[in-house]
N, C-alpha and C. Protein backbone atom coordinates (compact mmCIF):
# COMPACT_ATOMS: atom_id res chain seq x y z
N UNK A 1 0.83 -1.19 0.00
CA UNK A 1 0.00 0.00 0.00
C UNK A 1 0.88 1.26 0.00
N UNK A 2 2.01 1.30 0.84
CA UNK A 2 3.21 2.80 0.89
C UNK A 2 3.55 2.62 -0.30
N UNK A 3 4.06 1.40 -1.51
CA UNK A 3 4.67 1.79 -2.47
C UNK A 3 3.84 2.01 -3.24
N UNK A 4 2.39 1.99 -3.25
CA UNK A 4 1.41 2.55 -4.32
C UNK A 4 0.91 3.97 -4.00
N UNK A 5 0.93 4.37 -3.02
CA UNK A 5 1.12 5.78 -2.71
C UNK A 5 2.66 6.58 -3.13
N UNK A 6 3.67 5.79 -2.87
CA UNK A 6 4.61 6.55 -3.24
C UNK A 6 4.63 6.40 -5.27
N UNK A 7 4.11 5.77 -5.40
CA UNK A 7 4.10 5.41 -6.97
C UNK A 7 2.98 6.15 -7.17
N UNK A 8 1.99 6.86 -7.15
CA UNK A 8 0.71 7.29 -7.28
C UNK A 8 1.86 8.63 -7.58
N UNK A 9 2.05 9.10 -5.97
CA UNK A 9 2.70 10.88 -5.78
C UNK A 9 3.83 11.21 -6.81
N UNK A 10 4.51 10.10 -7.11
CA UNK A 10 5.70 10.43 -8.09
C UNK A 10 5.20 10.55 -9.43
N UNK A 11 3.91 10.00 -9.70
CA UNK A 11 3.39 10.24 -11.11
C UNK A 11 2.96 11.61 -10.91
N UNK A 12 2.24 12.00 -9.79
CA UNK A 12 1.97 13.65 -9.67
C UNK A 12 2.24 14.70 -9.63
N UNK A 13 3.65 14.11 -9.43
CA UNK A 13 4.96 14.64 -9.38
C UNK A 13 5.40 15.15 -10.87
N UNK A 14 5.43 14.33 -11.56
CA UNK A 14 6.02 14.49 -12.62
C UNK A 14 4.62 14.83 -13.76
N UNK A 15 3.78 14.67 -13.46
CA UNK A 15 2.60 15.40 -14.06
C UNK A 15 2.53 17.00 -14.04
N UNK A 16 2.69 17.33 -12.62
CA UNK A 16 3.14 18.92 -12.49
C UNK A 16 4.09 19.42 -13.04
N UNK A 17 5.30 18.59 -13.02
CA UNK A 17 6.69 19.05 -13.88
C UNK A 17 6.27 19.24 -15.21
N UNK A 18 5.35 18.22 -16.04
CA UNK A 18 5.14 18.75 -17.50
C UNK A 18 4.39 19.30 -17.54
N UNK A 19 3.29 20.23 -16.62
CA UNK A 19 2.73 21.25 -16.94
C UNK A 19 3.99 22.70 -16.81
N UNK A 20 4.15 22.73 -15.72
CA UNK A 20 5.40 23.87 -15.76
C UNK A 20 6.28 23.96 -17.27
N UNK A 21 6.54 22.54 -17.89
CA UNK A 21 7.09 22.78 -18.60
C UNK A 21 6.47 23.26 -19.98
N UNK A 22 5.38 22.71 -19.95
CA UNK A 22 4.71 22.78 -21.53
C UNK A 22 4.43 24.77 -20.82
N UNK A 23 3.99 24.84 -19.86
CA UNK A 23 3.70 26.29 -19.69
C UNK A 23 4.87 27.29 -19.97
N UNK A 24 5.47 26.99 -19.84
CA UNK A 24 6.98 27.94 -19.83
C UNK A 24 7.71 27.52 -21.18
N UNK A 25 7.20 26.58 -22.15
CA UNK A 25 7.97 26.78 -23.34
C UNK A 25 6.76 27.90 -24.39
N UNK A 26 5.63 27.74 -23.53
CA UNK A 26 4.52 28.83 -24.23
C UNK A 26 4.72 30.28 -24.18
N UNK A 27 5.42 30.31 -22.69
CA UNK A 27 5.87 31.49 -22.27
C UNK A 27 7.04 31.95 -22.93
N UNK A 28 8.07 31.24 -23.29
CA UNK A 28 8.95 31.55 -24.07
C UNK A 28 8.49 31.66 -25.61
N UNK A 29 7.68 31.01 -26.17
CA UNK A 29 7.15 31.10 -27.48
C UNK A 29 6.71 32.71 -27.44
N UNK A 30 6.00 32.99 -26.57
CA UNK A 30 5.23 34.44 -26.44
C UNK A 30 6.12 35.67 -26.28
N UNK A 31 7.13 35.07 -25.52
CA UNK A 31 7.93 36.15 -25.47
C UNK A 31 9.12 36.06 -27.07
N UNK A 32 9.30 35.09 -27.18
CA UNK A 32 9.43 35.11 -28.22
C UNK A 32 9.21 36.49 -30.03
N UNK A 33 7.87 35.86 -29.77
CA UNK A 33 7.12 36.62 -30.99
C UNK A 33 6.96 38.10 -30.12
N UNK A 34 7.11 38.35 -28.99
CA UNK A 34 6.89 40.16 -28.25
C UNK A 34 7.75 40.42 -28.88
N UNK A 35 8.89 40.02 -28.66
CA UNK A 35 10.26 40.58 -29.32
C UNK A 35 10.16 40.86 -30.68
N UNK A 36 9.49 40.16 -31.77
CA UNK A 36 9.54 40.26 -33.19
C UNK A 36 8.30 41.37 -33.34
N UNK A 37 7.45 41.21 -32.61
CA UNK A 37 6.79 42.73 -32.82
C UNK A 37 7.25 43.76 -31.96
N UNK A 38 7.81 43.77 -31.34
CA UNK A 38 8.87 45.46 -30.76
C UNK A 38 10.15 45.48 -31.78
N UNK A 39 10.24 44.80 -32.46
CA UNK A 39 11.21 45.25 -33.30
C UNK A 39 10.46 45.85 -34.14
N UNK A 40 9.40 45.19 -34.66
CA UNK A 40 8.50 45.66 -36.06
C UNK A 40 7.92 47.32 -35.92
N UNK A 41 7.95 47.21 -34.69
CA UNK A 41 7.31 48.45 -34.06
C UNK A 41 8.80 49.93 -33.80
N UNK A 42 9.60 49.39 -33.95
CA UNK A 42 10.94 50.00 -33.80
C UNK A 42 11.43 50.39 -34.84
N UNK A 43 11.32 49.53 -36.03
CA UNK A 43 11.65 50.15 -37.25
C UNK A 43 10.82 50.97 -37.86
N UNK A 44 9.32 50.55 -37.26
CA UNK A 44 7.87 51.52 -37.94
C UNK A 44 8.19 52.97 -37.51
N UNK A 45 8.94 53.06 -35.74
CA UNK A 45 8.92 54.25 -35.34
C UNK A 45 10.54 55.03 -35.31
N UNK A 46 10.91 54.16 -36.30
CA UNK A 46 11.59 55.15 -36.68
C UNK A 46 11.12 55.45 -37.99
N UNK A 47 11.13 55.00 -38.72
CA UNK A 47 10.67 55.72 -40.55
C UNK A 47 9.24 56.99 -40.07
N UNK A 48 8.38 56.20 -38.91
CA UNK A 48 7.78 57.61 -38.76
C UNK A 48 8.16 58.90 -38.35
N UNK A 49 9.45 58.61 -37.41
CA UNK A 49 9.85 59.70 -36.85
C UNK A 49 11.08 60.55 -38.10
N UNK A 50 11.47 60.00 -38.66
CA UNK A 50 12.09 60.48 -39.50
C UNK A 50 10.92 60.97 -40.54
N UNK A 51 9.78 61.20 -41.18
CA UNK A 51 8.84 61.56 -41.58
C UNK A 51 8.21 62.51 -40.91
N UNK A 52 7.93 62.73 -39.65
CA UNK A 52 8.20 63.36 -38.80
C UNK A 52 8.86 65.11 -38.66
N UNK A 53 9.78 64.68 -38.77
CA UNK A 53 11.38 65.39 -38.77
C UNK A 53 11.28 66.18 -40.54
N UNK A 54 10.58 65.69 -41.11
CA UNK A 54 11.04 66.16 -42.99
C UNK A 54 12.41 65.51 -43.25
N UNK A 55 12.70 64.46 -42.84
CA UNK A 55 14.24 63.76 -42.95
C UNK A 55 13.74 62.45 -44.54
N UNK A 56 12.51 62.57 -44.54
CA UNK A 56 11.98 61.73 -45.62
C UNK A 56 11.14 62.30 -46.59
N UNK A 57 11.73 61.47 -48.00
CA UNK A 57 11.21 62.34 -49.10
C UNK A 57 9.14 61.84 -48.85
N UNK A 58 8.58 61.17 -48.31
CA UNK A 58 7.30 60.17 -48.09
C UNK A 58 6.27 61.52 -47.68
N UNK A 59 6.10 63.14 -48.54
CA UNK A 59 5.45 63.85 -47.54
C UNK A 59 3.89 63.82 -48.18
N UNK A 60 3.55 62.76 -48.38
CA UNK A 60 2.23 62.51 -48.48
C UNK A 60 2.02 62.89 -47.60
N UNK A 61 1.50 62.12 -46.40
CA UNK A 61 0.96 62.09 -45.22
C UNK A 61 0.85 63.69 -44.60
N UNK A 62 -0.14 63.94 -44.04
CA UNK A 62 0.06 65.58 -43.05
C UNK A 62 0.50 64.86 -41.85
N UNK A 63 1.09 66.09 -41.06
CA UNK A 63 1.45 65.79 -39.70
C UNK A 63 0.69 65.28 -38.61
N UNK A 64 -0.64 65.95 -38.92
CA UNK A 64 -1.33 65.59 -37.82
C UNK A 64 -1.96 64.04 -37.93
N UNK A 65 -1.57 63.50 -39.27
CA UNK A 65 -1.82 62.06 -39.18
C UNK A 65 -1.00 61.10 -38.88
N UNK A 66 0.33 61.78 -38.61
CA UNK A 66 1.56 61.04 -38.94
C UNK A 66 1.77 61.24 -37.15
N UNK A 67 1.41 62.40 -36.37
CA UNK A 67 1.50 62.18 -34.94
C UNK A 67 0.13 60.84 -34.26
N UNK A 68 -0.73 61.37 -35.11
CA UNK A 68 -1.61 60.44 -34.14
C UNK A 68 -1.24 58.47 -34.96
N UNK A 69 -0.32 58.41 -35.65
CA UNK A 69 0.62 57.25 -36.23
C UNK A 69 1.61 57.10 -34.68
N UNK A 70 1.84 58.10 -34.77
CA UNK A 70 3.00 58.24 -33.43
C UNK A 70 2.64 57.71 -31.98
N UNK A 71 1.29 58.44 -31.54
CA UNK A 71 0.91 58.38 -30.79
C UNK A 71 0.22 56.39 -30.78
N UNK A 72 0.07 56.45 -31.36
CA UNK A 72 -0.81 54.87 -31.30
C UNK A 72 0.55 53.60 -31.49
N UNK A 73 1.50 54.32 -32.05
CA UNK A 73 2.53 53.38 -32.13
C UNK A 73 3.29 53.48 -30.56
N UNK A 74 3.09 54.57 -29.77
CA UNK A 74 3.69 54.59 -28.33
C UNK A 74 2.91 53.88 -27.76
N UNK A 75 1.55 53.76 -27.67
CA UNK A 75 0.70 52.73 -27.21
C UNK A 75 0.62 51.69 -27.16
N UNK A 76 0.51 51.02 -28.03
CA UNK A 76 1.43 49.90 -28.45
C UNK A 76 2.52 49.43 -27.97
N UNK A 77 3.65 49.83 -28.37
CA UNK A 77 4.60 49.59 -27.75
C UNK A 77 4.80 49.77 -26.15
N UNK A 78 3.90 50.67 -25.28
CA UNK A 78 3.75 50.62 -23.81
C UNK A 78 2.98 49.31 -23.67
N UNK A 79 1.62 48.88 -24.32
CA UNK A 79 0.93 47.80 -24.12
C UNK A 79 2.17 46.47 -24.24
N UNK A 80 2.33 46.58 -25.14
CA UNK A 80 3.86 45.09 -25.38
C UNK A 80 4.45 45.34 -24.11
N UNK A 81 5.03 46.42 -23.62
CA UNK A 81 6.19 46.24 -22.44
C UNK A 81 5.16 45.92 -21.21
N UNK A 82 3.89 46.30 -20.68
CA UNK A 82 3.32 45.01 -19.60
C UNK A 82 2.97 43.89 -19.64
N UNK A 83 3.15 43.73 -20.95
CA UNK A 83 2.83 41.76 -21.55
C UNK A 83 3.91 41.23 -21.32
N UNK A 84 5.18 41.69 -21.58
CA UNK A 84 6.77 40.89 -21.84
C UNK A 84 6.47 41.12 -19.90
N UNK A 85 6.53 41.97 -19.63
CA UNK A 85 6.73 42.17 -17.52
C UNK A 85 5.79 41.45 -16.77
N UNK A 86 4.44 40.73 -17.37
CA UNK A 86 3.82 40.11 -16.93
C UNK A 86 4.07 38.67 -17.42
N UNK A 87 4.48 38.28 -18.74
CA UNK A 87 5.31 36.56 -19.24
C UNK A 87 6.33 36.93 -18.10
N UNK A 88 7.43 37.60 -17.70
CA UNK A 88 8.76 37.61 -17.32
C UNK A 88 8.29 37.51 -15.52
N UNK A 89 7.11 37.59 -15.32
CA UNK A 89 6.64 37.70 -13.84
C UNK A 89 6.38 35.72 -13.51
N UNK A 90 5.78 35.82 -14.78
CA UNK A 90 5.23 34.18 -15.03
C UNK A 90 6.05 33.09 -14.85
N UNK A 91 6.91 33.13 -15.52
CA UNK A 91 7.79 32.71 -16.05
C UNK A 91 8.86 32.87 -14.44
N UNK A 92 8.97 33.32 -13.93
CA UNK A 92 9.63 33.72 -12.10
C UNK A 92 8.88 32.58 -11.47
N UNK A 93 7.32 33.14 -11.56
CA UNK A 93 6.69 32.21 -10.69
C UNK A 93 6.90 30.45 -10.94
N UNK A 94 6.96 30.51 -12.82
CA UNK A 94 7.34 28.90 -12.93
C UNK A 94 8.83 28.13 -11.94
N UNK A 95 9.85 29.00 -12.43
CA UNK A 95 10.85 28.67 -11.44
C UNK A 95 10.77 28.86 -10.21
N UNK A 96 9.75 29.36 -9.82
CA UNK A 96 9.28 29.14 -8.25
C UNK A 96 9.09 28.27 -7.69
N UNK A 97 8.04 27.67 -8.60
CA UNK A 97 7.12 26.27 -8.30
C UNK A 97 8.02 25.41 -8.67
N UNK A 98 8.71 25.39 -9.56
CA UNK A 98 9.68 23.94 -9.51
C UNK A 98 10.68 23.48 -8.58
N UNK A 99 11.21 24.96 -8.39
CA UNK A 99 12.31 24.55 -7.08
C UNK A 99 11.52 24.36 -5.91
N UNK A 100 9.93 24.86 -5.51
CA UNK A 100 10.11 24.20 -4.43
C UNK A 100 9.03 22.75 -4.70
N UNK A 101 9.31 22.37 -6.16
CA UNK A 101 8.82 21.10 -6.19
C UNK A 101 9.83 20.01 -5.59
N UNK A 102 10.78 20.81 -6.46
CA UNK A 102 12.31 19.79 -6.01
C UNK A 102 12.58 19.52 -4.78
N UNK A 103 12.51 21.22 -3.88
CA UNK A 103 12.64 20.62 -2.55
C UNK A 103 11.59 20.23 -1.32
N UNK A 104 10.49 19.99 -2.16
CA UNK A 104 9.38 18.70 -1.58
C UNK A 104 10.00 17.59 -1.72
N UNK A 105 10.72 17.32 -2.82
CA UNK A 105 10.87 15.62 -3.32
C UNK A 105 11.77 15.23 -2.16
N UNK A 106 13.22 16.31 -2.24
CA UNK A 106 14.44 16.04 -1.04
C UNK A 106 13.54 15.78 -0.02
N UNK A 107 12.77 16.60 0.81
CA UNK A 107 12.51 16.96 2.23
C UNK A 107 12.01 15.39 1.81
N UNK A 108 10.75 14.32 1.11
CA UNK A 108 10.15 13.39 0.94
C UNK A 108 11.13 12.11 1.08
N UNK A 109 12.18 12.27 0.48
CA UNK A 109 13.42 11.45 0.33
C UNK A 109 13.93 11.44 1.96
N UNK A 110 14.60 12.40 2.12
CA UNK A 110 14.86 12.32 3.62
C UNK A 110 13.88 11.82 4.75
N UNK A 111 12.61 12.12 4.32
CA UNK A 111 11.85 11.81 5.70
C UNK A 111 11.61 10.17 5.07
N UNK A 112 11.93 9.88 3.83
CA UNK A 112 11.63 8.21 3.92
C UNK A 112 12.73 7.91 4.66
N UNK A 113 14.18 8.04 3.95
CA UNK A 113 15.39 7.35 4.85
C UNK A 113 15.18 7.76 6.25
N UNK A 114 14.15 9.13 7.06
CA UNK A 114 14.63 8.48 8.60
C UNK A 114 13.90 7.98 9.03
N UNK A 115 12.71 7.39 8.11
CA UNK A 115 11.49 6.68 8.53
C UNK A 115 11.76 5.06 8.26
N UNK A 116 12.66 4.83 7.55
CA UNK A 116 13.52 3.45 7.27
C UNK A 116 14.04 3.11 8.62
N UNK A 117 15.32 4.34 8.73
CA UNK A 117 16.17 4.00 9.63
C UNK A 117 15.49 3.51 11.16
N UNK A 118 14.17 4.39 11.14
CA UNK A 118 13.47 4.59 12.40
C UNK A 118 12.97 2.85 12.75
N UNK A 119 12.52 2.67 11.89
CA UNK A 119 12.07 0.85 11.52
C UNK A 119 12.54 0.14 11.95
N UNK A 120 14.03 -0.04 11.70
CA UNK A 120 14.46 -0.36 12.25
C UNK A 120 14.95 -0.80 13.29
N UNK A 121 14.96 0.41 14.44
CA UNK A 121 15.20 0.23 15.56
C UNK A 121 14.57 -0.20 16.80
């Protein structure tokens, strides 16, 4: 009956480990692609800001369309930076939970060997 409990908890064990993990390679996927749109958004704001400036021959556009371009592209890019600080919060908490998965397992390990040793005596 103890080794089907201890065989039960170690599957639960390692059930939690591949959620952490499948979660945190999502989290890295996500942060991932943040990065490829703050770049996209980096090169947008610069060609706008240089348009901007009259540094570009592109003077279609009036200014006042090309600020509120500006303005929505700062938005943006503020919205991306609490998504990457909230994955990067996540992503803390995953290595949270694992280490103190790990040191459930030790503390579990140890209290079997002094519960062996105890048997013994």
């Amino acid at each position: 009956r103890r080794r089907k409990l201890e065989k039960e908890t170690k599957q639960l064990i390692k059930q939690e480990e591949l959620k952490r993990l499948h979660k945190a390679q999502a989290v890295q996927r996500q942060l991932e692609e943040l990065e490829e749109r703050q770049r996209a958004l980096e090169i947008f704001g610069v060609k706008l800001e240089r348009e901007l400036r009259g540094e570009s021959d592109a003077g279609t556009k009036d200014e006042t369309q090309m600020l509120h371009e500006w303005f929505e592209l700062v938005l943006e890019k503020n919205k991306l930076m609490r998504y990457e600080s909230e994955l990067l919060i996540i992503a803390q908490e995953l290595e949270l939970e694992d280490h103190q998965s790990r040191l459930e397992q030790k503390l579990r390990e140890k209290m079997a060997v002094d519960g062996k040793s105890k048997e013994r005596v």
